[in-house]
Protein backbone atom coordinates (compact mmCIF):
# COMPACT_ATOMS: atom_id res chain seq x y z
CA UNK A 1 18.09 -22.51 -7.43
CA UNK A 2 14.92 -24.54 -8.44
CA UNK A 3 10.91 -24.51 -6.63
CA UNK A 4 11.07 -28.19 -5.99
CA UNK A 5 7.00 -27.75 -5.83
CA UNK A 6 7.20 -29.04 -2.42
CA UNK A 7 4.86 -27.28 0.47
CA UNK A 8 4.74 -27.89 4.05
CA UNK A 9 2.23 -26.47 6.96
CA UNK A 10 3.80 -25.37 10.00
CA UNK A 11 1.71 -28.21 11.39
CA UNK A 12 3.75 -30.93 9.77
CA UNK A 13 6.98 -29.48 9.71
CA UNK A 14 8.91 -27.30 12.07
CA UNK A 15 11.83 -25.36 10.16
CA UNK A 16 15.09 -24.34 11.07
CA UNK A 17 16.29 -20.40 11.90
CA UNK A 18 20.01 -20.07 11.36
CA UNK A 19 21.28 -16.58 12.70
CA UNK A 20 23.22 -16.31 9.59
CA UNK A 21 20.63 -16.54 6.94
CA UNK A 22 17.96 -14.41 10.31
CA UNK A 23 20.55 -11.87 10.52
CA UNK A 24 21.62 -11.46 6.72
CA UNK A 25 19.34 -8.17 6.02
CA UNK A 26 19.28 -5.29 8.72
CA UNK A 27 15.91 -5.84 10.51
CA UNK A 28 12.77 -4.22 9.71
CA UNK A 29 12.30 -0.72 11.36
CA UNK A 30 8.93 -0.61 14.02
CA UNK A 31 7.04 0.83 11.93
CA UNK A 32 7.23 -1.72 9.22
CA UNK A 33 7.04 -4.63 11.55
CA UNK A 34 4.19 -3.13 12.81
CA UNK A 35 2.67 -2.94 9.73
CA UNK A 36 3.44 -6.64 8.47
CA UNK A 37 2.40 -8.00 11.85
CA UNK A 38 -1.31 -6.05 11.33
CA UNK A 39 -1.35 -7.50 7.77
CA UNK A 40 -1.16 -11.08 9.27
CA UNK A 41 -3.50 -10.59 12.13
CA UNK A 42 -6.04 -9.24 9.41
CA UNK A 43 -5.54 -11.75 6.51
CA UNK A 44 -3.14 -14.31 7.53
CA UNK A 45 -0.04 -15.07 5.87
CA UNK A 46 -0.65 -15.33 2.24
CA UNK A 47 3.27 -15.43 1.15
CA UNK A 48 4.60 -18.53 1.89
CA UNK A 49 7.65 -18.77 4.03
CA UNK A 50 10.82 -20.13 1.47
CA UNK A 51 12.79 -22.91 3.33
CA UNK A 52 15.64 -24.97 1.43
CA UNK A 53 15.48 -29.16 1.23
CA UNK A 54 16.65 -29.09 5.11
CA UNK A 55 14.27 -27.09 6.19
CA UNK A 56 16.33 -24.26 7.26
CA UNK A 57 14.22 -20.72 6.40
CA UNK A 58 15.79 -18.67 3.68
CA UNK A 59 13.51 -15.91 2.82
CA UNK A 60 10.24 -15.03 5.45
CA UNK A 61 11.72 -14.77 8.77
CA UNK A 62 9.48 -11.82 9.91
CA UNK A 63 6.62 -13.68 9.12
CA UNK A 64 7.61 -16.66 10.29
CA UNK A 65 8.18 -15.34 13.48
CA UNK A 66 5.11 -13.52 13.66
CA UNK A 67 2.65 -16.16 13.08
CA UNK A 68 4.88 -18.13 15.98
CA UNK A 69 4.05 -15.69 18.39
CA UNK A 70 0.85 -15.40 17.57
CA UNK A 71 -0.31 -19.07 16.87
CA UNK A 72 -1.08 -18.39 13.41
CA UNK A 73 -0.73 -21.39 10.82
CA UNK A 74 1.51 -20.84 7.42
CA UNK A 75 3.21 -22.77 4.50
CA UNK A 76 6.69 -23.61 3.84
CA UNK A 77 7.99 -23.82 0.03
CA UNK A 78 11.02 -25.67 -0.34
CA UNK A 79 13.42 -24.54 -2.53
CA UNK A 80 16.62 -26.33 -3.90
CA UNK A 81 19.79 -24.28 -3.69
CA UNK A 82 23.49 -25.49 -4.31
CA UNK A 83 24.72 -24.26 -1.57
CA UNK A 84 23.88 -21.63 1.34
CA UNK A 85 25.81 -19.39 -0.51
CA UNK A 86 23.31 -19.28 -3.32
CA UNK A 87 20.66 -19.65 -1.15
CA UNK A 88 21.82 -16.25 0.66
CA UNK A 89 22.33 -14.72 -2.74
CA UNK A 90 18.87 -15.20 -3.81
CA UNK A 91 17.19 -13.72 -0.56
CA UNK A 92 19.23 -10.80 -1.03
CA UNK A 93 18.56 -10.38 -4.76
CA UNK A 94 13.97 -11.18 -3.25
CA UNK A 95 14.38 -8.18 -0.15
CA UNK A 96 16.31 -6.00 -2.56
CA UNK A 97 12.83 -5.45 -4.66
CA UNK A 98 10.96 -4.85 -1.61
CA UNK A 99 13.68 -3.05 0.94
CA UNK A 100 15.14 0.55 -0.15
CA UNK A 101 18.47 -0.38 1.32
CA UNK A 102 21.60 2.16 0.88
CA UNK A 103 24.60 1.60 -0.41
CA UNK A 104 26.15 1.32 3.44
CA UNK A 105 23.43 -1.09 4.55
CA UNK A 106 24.39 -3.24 1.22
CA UNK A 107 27.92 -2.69 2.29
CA UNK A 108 27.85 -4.63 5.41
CA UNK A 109 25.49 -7.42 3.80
CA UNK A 110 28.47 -8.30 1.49
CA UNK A 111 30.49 -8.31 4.10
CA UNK A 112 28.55 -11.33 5.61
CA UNK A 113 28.83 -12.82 2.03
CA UNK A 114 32.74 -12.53 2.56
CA UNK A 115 33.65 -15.65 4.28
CA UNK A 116 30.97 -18.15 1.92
CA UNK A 117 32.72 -16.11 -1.53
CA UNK A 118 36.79 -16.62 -0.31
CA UNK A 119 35.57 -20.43 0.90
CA UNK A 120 34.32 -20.75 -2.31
CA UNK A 121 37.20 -19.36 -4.32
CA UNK A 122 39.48 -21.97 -2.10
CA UNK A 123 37.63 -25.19 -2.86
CA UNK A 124 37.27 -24.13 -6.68
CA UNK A 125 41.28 -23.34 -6.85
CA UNK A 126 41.83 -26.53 -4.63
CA UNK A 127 39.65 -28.39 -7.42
CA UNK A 128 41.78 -27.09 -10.30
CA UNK A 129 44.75 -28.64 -8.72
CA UNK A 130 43.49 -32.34 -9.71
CA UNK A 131 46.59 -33.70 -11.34
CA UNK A 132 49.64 -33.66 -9.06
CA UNK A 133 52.16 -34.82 -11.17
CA UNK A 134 54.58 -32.30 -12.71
CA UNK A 135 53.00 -32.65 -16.80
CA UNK A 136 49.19 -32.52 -14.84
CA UNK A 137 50.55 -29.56 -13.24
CA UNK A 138 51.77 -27.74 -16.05
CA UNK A 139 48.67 -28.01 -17.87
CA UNK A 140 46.91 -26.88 -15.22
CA UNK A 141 48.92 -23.77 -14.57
CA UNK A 142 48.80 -22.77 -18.30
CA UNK A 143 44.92 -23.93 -18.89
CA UNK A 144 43.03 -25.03 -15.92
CA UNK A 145 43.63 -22.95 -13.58
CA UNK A 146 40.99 -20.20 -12.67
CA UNK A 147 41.80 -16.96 -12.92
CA UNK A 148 42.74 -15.03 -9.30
CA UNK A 149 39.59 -14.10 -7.25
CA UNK A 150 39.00 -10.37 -7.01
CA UNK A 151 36.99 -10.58 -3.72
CA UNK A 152 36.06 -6.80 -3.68
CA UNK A 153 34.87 -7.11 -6.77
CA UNK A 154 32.52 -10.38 -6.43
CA UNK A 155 31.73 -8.45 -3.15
CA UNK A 156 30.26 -5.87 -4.89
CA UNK A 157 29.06 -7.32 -7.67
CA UNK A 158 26.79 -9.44 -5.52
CA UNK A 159 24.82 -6.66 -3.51
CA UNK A 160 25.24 -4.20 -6.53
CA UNK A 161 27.15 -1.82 -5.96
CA UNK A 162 30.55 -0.41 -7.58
CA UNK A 163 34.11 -1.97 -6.59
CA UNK A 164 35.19 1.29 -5.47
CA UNK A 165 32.21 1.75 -3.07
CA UNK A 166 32.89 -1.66 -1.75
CA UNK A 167 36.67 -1.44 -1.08
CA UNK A 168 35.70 1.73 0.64
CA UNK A 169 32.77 -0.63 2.85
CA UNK A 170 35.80 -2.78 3.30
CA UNK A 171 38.52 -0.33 4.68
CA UNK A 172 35.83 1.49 7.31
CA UNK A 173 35.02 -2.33 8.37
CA UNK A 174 38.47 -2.73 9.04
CA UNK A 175 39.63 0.28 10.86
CA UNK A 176 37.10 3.34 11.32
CA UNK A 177 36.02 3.52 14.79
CA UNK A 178 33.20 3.14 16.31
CA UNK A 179 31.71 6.73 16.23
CA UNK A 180 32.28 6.75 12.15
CA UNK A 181 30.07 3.15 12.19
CA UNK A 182 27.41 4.37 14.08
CA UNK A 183 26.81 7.85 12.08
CA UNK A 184 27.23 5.41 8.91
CA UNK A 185 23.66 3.13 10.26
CA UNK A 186 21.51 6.27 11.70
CA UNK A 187 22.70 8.01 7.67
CA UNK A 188 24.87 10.84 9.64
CA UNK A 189 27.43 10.27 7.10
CA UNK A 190 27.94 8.85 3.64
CA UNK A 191 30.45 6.11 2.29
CA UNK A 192 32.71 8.87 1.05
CA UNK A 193 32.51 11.21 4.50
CA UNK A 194 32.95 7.55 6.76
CA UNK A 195 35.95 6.40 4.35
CA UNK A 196 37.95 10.26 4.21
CA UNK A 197 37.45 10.61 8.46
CA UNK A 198 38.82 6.83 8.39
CA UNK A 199 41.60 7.27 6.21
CA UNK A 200 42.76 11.03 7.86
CA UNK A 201 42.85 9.45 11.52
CA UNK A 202 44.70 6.51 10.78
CA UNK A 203 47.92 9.30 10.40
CA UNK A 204 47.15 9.17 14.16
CA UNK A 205 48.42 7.82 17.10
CA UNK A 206 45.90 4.68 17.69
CA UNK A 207 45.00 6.61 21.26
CA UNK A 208 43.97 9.90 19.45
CA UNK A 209 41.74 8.19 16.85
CA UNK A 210 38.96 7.37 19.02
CA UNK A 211 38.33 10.97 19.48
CA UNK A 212 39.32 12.61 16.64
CA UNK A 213 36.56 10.56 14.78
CA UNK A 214 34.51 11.52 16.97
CA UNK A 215 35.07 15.39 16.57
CA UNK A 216 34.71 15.11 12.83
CA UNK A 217 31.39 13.48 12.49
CA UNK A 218 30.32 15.86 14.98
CA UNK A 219 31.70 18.81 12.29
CA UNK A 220 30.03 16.74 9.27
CA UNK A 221 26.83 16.60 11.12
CA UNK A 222 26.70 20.30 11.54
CA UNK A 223 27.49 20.99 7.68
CA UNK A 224 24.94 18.81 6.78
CA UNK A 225 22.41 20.67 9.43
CA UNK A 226 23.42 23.76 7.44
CA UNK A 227 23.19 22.11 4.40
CA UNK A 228 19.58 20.98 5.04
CA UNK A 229 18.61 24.70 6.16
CA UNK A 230 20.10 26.03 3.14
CA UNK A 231 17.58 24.25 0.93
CA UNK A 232 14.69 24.16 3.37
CA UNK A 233 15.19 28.37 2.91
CA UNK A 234 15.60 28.06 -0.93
CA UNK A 235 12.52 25.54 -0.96
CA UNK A 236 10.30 28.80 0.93
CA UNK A 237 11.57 31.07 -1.27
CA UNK A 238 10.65 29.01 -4.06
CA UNK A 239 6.96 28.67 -2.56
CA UNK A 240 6.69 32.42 -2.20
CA UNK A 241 7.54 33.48 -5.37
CA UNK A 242 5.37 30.68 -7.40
CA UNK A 243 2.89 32.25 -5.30
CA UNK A 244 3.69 36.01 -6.01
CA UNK A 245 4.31 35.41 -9.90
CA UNK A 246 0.86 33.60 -9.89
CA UNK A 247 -1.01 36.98 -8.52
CA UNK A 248 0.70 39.20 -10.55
CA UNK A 249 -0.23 37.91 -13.59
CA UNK A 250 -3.85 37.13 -12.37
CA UNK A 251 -4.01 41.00 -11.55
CA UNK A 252 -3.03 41.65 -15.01
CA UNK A 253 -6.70 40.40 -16.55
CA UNK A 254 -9.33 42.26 -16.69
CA UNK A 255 -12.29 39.64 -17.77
CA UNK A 256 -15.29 40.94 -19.86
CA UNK A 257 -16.78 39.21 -22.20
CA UNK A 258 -15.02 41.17 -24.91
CA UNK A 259 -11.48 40.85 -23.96
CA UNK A 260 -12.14 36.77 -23.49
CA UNK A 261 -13.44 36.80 -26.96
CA UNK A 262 -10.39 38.52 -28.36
CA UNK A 263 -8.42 35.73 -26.70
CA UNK A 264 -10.39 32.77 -27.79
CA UNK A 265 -9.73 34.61 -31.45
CA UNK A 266 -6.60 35.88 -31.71
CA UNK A 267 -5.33 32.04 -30.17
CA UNK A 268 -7.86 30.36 -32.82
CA UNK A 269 -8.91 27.87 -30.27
CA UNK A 270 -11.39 25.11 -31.05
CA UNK A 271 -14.33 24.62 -29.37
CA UNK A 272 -12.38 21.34 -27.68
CA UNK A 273 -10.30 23.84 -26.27
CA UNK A 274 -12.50 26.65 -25.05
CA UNK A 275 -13.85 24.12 -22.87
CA UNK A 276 -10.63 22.53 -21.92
CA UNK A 277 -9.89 26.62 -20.38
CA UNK A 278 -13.14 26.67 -19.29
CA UNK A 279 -13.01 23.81 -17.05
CA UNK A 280 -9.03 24.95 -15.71
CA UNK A 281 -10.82 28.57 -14.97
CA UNK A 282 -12.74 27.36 -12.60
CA UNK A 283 -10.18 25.23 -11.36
CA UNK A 284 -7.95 28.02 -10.98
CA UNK A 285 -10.83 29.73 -9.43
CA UNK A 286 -11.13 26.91 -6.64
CA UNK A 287 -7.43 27.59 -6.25
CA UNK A 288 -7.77 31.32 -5.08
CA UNK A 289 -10.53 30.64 -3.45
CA UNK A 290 -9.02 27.88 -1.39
CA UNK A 291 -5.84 30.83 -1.17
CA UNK A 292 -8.21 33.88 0.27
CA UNK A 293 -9.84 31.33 3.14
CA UNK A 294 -6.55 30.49 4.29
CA UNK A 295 -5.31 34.25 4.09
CA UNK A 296 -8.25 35.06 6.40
CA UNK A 297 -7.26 32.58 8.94
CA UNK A 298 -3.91 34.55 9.24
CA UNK A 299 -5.61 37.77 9.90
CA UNK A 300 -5.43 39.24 14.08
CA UNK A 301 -8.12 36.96 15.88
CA UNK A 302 -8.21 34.31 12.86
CA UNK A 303 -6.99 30.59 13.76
CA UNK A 304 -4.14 31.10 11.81
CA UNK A 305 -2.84 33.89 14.25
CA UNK A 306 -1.87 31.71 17.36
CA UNK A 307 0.25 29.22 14.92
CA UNK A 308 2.28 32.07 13.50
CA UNK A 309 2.69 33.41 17.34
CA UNK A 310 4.38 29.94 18.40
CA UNK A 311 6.40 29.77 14.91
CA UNK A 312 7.52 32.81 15.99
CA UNK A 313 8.54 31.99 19.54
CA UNK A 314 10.56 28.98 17.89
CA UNK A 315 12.62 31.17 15.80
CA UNK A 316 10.20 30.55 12.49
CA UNK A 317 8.39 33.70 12.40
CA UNK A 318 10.56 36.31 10.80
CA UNK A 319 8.83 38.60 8.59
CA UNK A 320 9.32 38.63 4.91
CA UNK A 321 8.40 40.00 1.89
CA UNK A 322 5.79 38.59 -0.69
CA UNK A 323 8.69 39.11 -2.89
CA UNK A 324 11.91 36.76 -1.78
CA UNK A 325 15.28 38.61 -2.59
């Protein structure tokens, strides 16, 4: 891959969308679009879009398709690549940086890789073959001839991911149903949960896999419901007892000027740090302060009083101790 230096404006040049290289990374979610599409309206589009020496787009579809709709003008830099394969490779390795895409989502990207990687692997053993004749083919075998192509393994090694992960990717491709795939995109289920419900069904017969798969996502989405309240309830408990440690120990001090002296003494601090404790007292003070104004609002009558009424119609509002056991 080279920057040829080249630039276009979508006034002289019209580029090329292939679905292929459009529909290589799983689109952007609303929110995003929304975002990048307000960015443009407000400041145009900076980034130019990358296109290779044909003019089909490789990298900047969302903006490309944005300014489009809206009439907006925008550059084209033209990139060399050696084939669409690399050029595919590279606007993975650009979105990867800027996308937070899970392993599953990187998955099924290498699987649209597949077909480029095992056409490549056929041309360069086709080229190896050169010599025909029975000494050229000897040589070959023993010193030409490229080593066999581990597909899972430049599979995963192009997205980034580990070989294991991606035969797993490969195996729910090929046979988990449809119920599996779907929890897999909304994040219902992990690699490992998709590839055990695959491989347990497939002991099946084909007409009881359907809804067997079904049934267990349905049970792994209600352990990870309980898993999720679990820690939610340790996260509380957590909360409460930062809080109750934090008045204990502030109950503890009694704060004349003598006692603060025998601190300040008996610690030896420098005058650097008196006023280093200085400065986080009152800090600390803001803190409580902040702490008794909320407490008041959760007094009978305070504004407080009607939120903890409709936590506790949800099912939120059971009582507890300042003191979590």
């Amino acid at each position: 891959m080279r920057n040829t230096g080249i630039i276009y404006s979508s006034a002289e040049r019209t580029p090329v969308v292939l679905p292929e290289m459009a529909e290589l990374l799983p689109p952007l979610t609303g929110e995003q679009l929304a975002a990048l599409e307000a960015d443009i309206l407000k400041n145009g589009c900076y980034s130019p879009v990358i296109v290779n020496e044909d003019m089909v787009v490789i990298d900047g579809h969302n903006r490309q398709r944005l300014c489009e709709q809206h009439g907006l003008p925008y550059q084209m830099a033209v990139f060399s690549f050696e084939n669409m394969l690399e050029a595919k490779q590279w606007a993975l390795d650009t979105q990867k940086g800027r996308r937070n895409l899970d392993k599953w989502e990187l998955g099924k990207i290498a699987l649209r890789l597949k077909p480029d990687i095992e056409a490549r692997a056929k041309a360069n053993q086709s080229a190896a073959g050169g010599d025909k004749s029975e000494q050229g083919a000897l040589l070959t075998t023993l010193s030409e001839a490229p080593p066999p192509v581990n597909t899972r393994k430049e599979l995963a090694d192009t997205v980034g991911i580990g070989e294991v992960t991606m035969g797993k990717v490969m195996q729910i491709d090929e046979h988990a149903p449809a119920a599996v795939r779907e929890a897999l995109d909304s994040g219902d289920l992990s690699i490992n949960q998709g590839y055990n419900i695959t491989r347990q069904i497939q002991e099946l017969p084909e007409a009881q896999r359907d809804e067997a798969a079904a049934q267990a996502v349905e049970l792994e989405k209600a352990k990870k419901e309980i898993r999720q309240a679990d820690a939610e309830s340790d996260r509380r408990h957590k909360i409460a007892g930062l809080f109750c440690k934090a008045f204990e120990r502030a109950v503890l001090l009694t704060p004349t000027e003598e006692n603060v002296r025998i601190w300040t003494q008996c610690t030896r601090m420098t005058p650097e740090e008196i006023a280093d404790n200085a400065k986080e007292a009152r800090e600390l003070a803001e803190v409580f302060a902040t702490i008794a104004g909320i407490l008041e609002t959760l007094l009978p009558g305070g504004d407080g009083d009607r939120t903890a009424e409709k936590d506790r119609q949800g099912g939120h509002g059971h009582h507890r101790s300042l003191h979590p056991g």
